[in-house]
Protein backbone atom coordinates (compact mmCIF):
# COMPACT_ATOMS: atom_id res chain seq x y z
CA UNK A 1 -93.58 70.19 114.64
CA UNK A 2 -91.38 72.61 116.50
CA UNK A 3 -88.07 73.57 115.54
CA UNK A 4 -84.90 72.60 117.94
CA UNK A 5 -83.31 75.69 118.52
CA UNK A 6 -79.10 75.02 117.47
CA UNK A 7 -77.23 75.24 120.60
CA UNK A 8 -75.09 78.48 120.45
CA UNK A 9 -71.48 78.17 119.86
CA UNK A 10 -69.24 78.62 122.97
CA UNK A 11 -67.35 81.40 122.79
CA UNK A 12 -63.53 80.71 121.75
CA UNK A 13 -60.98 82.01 125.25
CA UNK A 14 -59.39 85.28 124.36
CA UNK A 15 -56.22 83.71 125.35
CA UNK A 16 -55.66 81.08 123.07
CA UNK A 17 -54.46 83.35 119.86
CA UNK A 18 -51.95 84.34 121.89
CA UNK A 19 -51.26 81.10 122.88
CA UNK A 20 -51.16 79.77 119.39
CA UNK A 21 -48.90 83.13 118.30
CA UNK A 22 -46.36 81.83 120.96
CA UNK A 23 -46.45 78.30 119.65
CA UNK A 24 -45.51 79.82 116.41
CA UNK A 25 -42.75 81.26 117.69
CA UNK A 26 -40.77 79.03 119.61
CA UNK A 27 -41.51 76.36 116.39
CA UNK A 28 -39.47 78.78 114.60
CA UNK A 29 -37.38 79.97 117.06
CA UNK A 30 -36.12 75.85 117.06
CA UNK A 31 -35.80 75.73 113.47
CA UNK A 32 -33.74 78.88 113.26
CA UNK A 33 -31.80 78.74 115.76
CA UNK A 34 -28.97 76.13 114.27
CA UNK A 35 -28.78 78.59 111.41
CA UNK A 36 -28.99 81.96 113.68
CA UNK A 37 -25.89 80.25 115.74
CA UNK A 38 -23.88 79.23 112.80
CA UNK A 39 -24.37 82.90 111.14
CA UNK A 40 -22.94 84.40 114.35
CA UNK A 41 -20.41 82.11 114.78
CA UNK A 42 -19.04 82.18 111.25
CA UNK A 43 -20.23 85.49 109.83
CA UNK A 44 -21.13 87.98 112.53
CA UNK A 45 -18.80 87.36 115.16
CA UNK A 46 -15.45 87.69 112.59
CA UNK A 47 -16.94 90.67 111.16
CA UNK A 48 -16.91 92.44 114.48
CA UNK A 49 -13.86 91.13 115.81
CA UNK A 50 -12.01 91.97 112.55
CA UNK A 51 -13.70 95.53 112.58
CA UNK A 52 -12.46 95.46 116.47
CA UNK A 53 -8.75 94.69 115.46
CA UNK A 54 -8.75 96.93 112.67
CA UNK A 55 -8.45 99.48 115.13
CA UNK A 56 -4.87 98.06 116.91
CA UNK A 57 -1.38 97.71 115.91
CA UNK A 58 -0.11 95.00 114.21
CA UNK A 59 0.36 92.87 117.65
CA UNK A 60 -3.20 93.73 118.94
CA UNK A 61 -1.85 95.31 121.89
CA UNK A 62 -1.74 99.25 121.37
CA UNK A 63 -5.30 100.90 120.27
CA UNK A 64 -4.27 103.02 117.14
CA UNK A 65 -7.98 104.51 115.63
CA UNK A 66 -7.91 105.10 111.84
CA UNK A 67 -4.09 104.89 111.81
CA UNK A 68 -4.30 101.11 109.49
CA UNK A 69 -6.96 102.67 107.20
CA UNK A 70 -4.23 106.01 106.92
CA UNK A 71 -1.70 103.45 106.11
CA UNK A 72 -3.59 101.38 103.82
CA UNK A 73 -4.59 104.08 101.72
CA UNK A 74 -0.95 105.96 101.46
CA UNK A 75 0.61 102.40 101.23
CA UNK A 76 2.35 102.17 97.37
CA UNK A 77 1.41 98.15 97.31
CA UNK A 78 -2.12 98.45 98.58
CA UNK A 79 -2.32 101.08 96.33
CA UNK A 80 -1.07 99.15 93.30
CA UNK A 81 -3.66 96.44 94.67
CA UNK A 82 -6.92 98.66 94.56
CA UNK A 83 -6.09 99.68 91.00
CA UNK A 84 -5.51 95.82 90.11
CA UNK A 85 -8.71 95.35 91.48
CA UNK A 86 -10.30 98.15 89.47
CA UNK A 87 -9.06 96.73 86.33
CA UNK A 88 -10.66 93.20 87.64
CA UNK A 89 -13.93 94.83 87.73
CA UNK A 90 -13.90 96.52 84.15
CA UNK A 91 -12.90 94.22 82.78
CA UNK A 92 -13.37 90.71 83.51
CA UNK A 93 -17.02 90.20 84.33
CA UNK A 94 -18.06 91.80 81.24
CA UNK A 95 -15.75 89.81 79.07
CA UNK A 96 -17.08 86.48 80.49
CA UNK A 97 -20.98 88.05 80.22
CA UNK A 98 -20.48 89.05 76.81
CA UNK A 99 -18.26 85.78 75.81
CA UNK A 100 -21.20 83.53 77.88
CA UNK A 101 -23.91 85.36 75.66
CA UNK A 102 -22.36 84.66 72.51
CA UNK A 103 -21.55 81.20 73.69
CA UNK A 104 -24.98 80.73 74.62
CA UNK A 105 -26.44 82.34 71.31
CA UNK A 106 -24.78 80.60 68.76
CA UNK A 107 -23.97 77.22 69.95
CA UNK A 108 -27.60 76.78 70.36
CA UNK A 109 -27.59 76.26 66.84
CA UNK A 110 -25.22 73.98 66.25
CA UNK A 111 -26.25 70.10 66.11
CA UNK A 112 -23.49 69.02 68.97
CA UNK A 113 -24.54 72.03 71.40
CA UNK A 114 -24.48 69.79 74.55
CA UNK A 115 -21.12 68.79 73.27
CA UNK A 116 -19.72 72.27 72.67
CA UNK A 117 -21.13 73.26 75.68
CA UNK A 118 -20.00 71.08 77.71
CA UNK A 119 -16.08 71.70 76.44
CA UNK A 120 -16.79 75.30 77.33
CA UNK A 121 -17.93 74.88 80.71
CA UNK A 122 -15.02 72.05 80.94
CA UNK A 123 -12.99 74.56 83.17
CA UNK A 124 -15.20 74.94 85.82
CA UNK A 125 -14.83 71.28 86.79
CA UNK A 126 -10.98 72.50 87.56
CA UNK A 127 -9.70 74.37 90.69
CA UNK A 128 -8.38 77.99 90.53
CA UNK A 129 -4.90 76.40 91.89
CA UNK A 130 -4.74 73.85 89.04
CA UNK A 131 -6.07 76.47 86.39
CA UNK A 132 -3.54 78.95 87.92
CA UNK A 133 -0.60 76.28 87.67
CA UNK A 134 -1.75 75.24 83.90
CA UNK A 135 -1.79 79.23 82.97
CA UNK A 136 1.78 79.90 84.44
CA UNK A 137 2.96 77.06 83.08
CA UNK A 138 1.36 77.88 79.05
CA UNK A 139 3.28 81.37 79.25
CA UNK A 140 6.12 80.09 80.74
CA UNK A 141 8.94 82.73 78.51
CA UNK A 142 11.08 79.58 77.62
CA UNK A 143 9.49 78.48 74.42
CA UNK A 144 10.74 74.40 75.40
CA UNK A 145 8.44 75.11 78.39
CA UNK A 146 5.51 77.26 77.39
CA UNK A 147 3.33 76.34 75.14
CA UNK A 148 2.10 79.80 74.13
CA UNK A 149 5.85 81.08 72.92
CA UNK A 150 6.36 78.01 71.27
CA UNK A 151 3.80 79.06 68.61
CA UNK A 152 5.38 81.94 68.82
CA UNK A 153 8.71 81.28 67.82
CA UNK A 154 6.95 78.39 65.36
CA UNK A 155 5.21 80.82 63.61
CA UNK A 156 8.49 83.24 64.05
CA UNK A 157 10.68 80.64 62.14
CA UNK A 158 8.04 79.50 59.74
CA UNK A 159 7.95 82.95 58.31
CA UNK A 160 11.36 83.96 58.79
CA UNK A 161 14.15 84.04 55.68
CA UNK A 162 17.65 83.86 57.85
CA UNK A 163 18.68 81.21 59.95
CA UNK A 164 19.87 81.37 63.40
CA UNK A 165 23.24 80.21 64.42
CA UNK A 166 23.68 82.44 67.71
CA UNK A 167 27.15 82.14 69.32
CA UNK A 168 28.80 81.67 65.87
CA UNK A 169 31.95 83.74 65.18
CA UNK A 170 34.75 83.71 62.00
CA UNK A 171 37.94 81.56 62.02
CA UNK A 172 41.04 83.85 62.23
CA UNK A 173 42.03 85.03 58.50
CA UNK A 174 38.46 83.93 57.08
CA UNK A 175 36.85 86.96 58.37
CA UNK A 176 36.28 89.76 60.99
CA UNK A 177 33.97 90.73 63.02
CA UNK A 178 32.66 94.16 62.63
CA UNK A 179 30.01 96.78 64.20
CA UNK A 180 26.98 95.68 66.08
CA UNK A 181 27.95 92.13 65.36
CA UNK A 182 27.76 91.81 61.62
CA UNK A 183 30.65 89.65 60.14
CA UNK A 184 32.86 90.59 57.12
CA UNK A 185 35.56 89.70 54.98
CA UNK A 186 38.44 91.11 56.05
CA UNK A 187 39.22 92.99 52.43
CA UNK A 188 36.64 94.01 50.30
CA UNK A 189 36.62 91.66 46.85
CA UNK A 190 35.37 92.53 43.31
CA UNK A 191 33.17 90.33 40.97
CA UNK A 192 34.63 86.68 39.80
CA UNK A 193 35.88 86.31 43.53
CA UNK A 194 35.63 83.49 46.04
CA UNK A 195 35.01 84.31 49.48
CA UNK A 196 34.80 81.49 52.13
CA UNK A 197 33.64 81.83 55.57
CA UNK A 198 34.77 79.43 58.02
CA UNK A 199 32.53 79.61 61.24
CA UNK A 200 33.07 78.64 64.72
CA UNK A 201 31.60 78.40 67.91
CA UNK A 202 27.89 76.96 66.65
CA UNK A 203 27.30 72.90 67.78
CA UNK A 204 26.33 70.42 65.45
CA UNK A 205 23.92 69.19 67.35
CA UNK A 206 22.14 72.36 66.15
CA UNK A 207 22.28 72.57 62.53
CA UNK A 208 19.58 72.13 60.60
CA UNK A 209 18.22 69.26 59.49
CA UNK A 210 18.96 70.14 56.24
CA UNK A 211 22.49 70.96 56.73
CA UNK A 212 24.65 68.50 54.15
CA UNK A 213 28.57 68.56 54.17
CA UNK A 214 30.18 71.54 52.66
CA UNK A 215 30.13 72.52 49.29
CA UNK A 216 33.07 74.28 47.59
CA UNK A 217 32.43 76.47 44.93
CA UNK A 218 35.14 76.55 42.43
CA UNK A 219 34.70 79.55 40.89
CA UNK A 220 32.43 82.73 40.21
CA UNK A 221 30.78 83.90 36.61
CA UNK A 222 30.93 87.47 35.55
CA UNK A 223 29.43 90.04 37.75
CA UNK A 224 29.22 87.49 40.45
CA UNK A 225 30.62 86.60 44.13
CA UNK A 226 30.77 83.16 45.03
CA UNK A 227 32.03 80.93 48.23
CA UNK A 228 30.61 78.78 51.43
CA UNK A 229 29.25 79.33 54.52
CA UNK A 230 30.59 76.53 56.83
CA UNK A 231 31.18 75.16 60.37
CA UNK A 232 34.91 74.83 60.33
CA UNK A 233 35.01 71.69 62.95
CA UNK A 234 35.08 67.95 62.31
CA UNK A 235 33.31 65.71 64.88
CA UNK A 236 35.72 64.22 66.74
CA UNK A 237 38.25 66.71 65.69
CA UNK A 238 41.06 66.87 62.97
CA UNK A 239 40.99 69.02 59.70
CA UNK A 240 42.71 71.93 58.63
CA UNK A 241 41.07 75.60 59.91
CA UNK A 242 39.88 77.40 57.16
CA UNK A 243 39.71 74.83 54.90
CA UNK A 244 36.50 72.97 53.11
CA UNK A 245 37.15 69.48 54.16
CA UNK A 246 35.15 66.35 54.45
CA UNK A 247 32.96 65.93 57.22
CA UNK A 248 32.34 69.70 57.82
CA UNK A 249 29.02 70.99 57.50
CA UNK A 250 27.51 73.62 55.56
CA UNK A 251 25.52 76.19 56.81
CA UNK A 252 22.10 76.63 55.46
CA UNK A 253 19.59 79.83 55.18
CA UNK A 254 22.49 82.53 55.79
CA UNK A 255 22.16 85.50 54.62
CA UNK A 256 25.34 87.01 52.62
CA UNK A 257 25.18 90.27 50.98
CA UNK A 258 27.55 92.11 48.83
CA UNK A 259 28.11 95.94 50.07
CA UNK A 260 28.89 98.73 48.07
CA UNK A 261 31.66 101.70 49.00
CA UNK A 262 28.84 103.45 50.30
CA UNK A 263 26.94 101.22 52.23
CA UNK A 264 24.36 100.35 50.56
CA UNK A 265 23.21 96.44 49.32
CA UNK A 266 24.07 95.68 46.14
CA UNK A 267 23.09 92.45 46.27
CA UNK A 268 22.62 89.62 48.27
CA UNK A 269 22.00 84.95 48.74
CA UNK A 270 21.34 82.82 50.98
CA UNK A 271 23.06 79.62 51.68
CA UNK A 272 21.68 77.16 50.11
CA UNK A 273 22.03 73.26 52.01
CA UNK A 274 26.03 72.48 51.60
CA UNK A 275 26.44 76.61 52.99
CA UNK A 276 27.29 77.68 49.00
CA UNK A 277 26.00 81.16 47.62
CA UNK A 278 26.16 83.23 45.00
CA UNK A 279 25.41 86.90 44.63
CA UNK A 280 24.85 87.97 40.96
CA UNK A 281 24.10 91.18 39.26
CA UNK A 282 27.13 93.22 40.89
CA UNK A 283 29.27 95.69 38.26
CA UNK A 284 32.47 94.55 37.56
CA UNK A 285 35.65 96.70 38.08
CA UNK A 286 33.98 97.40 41.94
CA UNK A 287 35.08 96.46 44.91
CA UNK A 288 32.55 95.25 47.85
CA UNK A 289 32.74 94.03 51.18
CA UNK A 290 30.73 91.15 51.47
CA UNK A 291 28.84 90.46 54.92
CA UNK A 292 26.83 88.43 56.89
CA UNK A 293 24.44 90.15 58.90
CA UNK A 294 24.14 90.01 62.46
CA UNK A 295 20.68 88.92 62.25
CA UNK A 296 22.10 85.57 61.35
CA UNK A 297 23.63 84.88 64.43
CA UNK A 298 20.63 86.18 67.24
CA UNK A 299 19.01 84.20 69.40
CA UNK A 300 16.22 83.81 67.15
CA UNK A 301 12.79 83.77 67.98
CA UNK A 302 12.32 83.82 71.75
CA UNK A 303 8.61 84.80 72.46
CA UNK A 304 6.89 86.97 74.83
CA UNK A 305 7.99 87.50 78.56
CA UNK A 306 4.37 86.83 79.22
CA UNK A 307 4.63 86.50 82.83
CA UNK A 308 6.44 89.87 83.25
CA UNK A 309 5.38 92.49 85.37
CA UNK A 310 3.98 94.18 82.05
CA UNK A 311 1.70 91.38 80.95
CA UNK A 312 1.18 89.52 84.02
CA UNK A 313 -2.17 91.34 84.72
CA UNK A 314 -3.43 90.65 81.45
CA UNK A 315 -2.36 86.83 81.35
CA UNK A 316 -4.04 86.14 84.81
CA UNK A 317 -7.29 87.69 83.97
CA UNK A 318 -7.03 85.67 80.48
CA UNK A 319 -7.03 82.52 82.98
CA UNK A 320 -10.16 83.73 84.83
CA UNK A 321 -12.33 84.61 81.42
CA UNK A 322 -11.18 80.64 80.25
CA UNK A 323 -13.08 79.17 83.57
CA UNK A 324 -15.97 81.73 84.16
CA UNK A 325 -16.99 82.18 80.89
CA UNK A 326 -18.70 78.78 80.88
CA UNK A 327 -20.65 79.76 84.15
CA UNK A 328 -22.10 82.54 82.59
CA UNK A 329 -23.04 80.62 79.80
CA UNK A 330 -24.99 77.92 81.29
CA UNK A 331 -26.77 81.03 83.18
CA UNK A 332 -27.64 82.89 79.82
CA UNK A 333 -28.65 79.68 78.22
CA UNK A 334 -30.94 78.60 81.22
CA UNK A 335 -32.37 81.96 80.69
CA UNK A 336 -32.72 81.86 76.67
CA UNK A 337 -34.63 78.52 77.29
CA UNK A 338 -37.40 79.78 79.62
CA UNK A 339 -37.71 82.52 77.06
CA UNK A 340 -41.16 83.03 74.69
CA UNK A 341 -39.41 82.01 71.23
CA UNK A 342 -42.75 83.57 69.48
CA UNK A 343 -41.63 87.08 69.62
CA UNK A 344 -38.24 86.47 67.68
CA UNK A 345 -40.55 84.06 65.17
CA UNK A 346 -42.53 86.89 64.93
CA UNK A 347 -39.89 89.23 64.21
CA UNK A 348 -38.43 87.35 61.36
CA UNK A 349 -41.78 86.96 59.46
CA UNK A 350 -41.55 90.70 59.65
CA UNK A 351 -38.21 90.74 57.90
CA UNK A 352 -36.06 91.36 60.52
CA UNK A 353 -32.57 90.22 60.22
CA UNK A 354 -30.67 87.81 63.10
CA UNK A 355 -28.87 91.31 64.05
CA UNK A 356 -31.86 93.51 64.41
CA UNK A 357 -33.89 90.00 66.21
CA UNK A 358 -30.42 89.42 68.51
CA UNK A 359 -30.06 93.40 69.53
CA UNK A 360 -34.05 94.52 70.03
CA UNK A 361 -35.81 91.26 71.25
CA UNK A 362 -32.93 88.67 72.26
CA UNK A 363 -30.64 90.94 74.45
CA UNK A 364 -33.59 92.83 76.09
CA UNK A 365 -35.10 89.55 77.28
CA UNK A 366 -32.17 88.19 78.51
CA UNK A 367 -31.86 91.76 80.85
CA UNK A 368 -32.32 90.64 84.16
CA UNK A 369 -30.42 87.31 83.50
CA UNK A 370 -27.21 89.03 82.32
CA UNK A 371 -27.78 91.49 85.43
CA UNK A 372 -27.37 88.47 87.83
CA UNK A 373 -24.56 87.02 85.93
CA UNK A 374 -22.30 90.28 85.86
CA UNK A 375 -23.12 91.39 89.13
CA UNK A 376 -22.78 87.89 90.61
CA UNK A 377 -18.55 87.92 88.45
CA UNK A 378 -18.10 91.38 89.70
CA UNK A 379 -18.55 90.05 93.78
CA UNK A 380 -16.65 87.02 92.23
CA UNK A 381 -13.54 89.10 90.96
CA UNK A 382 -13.24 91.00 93.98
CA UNK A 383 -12.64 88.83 96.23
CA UNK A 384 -9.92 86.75 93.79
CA UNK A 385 -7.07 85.32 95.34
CA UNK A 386 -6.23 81.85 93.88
CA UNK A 387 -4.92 82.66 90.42
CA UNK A 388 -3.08 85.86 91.55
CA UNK A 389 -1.45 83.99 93.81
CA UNK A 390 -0.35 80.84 91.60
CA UNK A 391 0.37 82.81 88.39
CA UNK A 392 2.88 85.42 88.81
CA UNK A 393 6.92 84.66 89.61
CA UNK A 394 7.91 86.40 92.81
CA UNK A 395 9.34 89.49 90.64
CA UNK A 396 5.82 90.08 88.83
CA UNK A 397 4.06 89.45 92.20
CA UNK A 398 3.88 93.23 92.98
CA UNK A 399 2.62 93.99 89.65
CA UNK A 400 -0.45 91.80 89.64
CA UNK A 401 -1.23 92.40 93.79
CA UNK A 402 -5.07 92.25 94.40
CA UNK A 403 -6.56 93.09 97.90
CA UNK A 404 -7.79 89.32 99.08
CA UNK A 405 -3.57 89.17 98.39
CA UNK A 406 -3.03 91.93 99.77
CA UNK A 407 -4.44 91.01 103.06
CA UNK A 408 -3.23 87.37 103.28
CA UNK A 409 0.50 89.16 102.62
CA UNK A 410 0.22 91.61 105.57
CA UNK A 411 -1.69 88.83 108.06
CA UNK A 412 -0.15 86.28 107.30
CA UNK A 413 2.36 86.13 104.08
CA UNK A 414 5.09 87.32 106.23
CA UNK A 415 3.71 91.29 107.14
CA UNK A 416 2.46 90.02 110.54
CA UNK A 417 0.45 92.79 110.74
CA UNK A 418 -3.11 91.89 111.81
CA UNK A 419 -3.99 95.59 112.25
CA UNK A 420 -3.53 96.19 108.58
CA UNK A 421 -4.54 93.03 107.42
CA UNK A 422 -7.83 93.51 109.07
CA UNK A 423 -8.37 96.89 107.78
CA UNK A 424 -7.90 95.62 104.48
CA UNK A 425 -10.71 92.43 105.07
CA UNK A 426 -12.97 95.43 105.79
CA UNK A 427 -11.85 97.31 102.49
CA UNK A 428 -12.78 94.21 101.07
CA UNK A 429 -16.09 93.99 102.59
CA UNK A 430 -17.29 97.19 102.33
CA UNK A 431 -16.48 96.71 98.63
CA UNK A 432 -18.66 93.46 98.07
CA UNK A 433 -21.50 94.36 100.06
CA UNK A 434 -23.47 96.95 97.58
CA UNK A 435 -22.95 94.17 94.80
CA UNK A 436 -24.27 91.59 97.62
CA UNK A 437 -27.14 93.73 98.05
CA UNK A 438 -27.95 94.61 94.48
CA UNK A 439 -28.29 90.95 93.58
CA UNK A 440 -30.66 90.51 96.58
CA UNK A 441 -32.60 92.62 95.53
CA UNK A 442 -32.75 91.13 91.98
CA UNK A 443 -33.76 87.34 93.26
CA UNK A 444 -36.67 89.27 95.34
CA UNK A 445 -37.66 91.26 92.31
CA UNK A 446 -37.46 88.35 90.55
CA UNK A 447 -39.60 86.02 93.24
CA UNK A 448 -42.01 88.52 93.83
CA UNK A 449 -43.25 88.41 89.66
């Protein structure tokens, strides 16, 4: 039999992988071009308008050159706002990376870590405003409004051996008043003396809870000066000034010391509930002046001006650390549980310790995680605006000014300046973009393993 000879192949048109290239292209072309339109719309076009307007005064009208970026950099606020922004970048992103990583190391061995983590990341379910208004409102300086100085002036008082009874002041011929608001008897008394103070000027509503009706004391042993501390007013009025009387008050926890010719202490009591004291181991045949000091009468324990101009940087980055510190432990942990657990097994059959196993194989995996999280804060921090905002009063606004604030101010915040607003957007983005383009690079790096 003969072979049939295969029919050759007809030769494919040189045309049609051209043909097929432009097919290609327009598919794409129509799938892109939503997305091409939106990016110049939203992203392109403002950055080269803004760029444009940077260049012209603050009504758009005269063309000025470099004069905004001139004034921006010479300006004391925007000044005052780069440096705020500096201290942003130092420091915030690398106290939520290093809080996330510790969050993210030891919780995973606790039994309730979904629990605990959850709490953590808690305050990324809020929104800067709200987190802004609960920070301002925790270190608020009154202690009956913030919560922070109310510890304060807890702990203050818990630890503190005078009472406080500011405003309070002698009844005229019970004592005197003398330097830097101390208050004295009027004549100094030897041992075996009674000296009563009668006090004004303090409300009952006040006193401690402690506080019983006055005690007198009678009379004072040798070596020994005796008397009461009291509030010299009756509710609902009546009494005799000066005198111990029923239905006046004692003072408790004051402070009454016996001073010597020369100044010094030589002794001193405090008030006990019914205001009665006694001050023992003084020499008889001497003469002393006793005193209350003025630290009886302050305003006590009043806290921390928090949101002052000194502090208010610190307090506002405090309030971004609290919400981003749970971001960047969910990323660490994502990345500690895609890691290979046999080198750290390893390690400890070798006799490493948790330090040594945490420092040379935990933290060296976890590289190019923590990379992404602080670079991914540090775009974060520079562009923050919500909690700088909220936080400070108007008088520590200055103190705590940021650039995104910055710019808002001089655009729109009352500056009307566009010119200089604009200039400042650009700051702004020339700023971000080489952290943009670092953590580009990283995903890429990252996709192309």
């Amino acid at each position: 039999m003969t072979a049939v000879a295969a029919a050759p192949t007809a030769p494919a048109p040189e045309h049609a992988p051209e043909r097929g290239g432009w097919r290609r292209f327009v598919i794409t072309a129509a799938f892109l071009s939503p997305a091409l339109v939106f990016l110049g719309a939203f992203v392109v076009y403002p950055i080269v308008y803004t760029v444009i307007r940077s260049l012209f005064d603050r009504r758009g009208q005269s063309f000025v050159g470099f004069e905004n970026y001139v004034t921006m950099f010479t300006n004391d606020t925007t000044f005052t706002a780069i440096r705020n922004n500096v201290i942003w970048v130092i420091v915030a992103p690398a106290a939520c990376t290093i809080l996330g990583l510790i969050f993210a190391v030891l919780i995973e061995r606790l039994a309730w870590k979904t629990a605990f983590r959850l709490i953590i990341f808690m305050p990324m379910a809020i929104s800067m405003l709200a987190a802004g208004v609960i920070f301002r409102g925790l270190f608020q300086e009154n202690p009956n409004l913030g919560a922070v100085n109310a510890a304060i002036v807890a702990a203050q008082g818990w630890f503190g051996d005078a009472a406080n009874y500011p405003g309070a002041g002698p009844r005229e011929g019970t004592g005197i008043v003398a330097d830097r608001g101390i208050i004295s008897s009027e004549e100094a008394v030897q041992p075996g003396s009674i000296q009563n103070f009668a006090l004004t000027g303090i409300r009952q509503s006040n006193l401690p809870e402690e506080a019983t009706d006055a005690v007198a004391v009678d009379s004072a042993g040798s070596g020994e000066i005796a008397g009461t501390v009291f509030l010299d007013v009756i509710r609902g009025g009546g009494g005799t000034n000066g005198e111990i009387e029923e239905g006046k008050s004692g003072l408790p926890g004051v402070r009454v010391d016996a001073v010597a010719p020369d100044g010094s202490i030589a002794g001193f009591a405090t008030t006990g509930a019914g205001g009665e004291y006694t001050i023992t181991g003084l020499s008889e045949g001497e003469s002393y002046t006793v005193a209350l000091p003025a630290s009886n009468f302050d305003e006590g324990g009043q806290g921390v001006s928090w949101l002052s101009a000194s502090f208010i940087n610190a307090v506002v980055i405090l309030s971004y650390i609290w919400i981003w510190a749970g971001f960047a432990m969910v990323m660490i942990a994502s990345g500690l549980s895609a890691m290979d657990r046999s080198l750290q097994e390893a390690a400890r059959m070798d006799g490493a310790s948790e330090w040594k196993v945490f420092t040379k194989i935990t933290a060296p995996l976890l590289a190019p995680v923590l990379i992404v999280v602080f670079v991914t804060l540090i775009i974060n921090v520079l562009k923050i605006f919500d909690l700088v905002y909220v936080i400070p009063p108007g008088a520590s606004k200055p103190a705590a000014n940021v650039i995104a604030v910055e710019m808002w101010t001089q655009s729109f915040g009352g500056g009307n300046n566009q010119g200089l607003g604009s200039a400042l957007a650009i700051l702004l983005l020339v700023l971000v973009l080489p952290s943009m383009i670092m953590n580009v690079r990283r995903f890429r790096q990252e996709k192309a393993r």
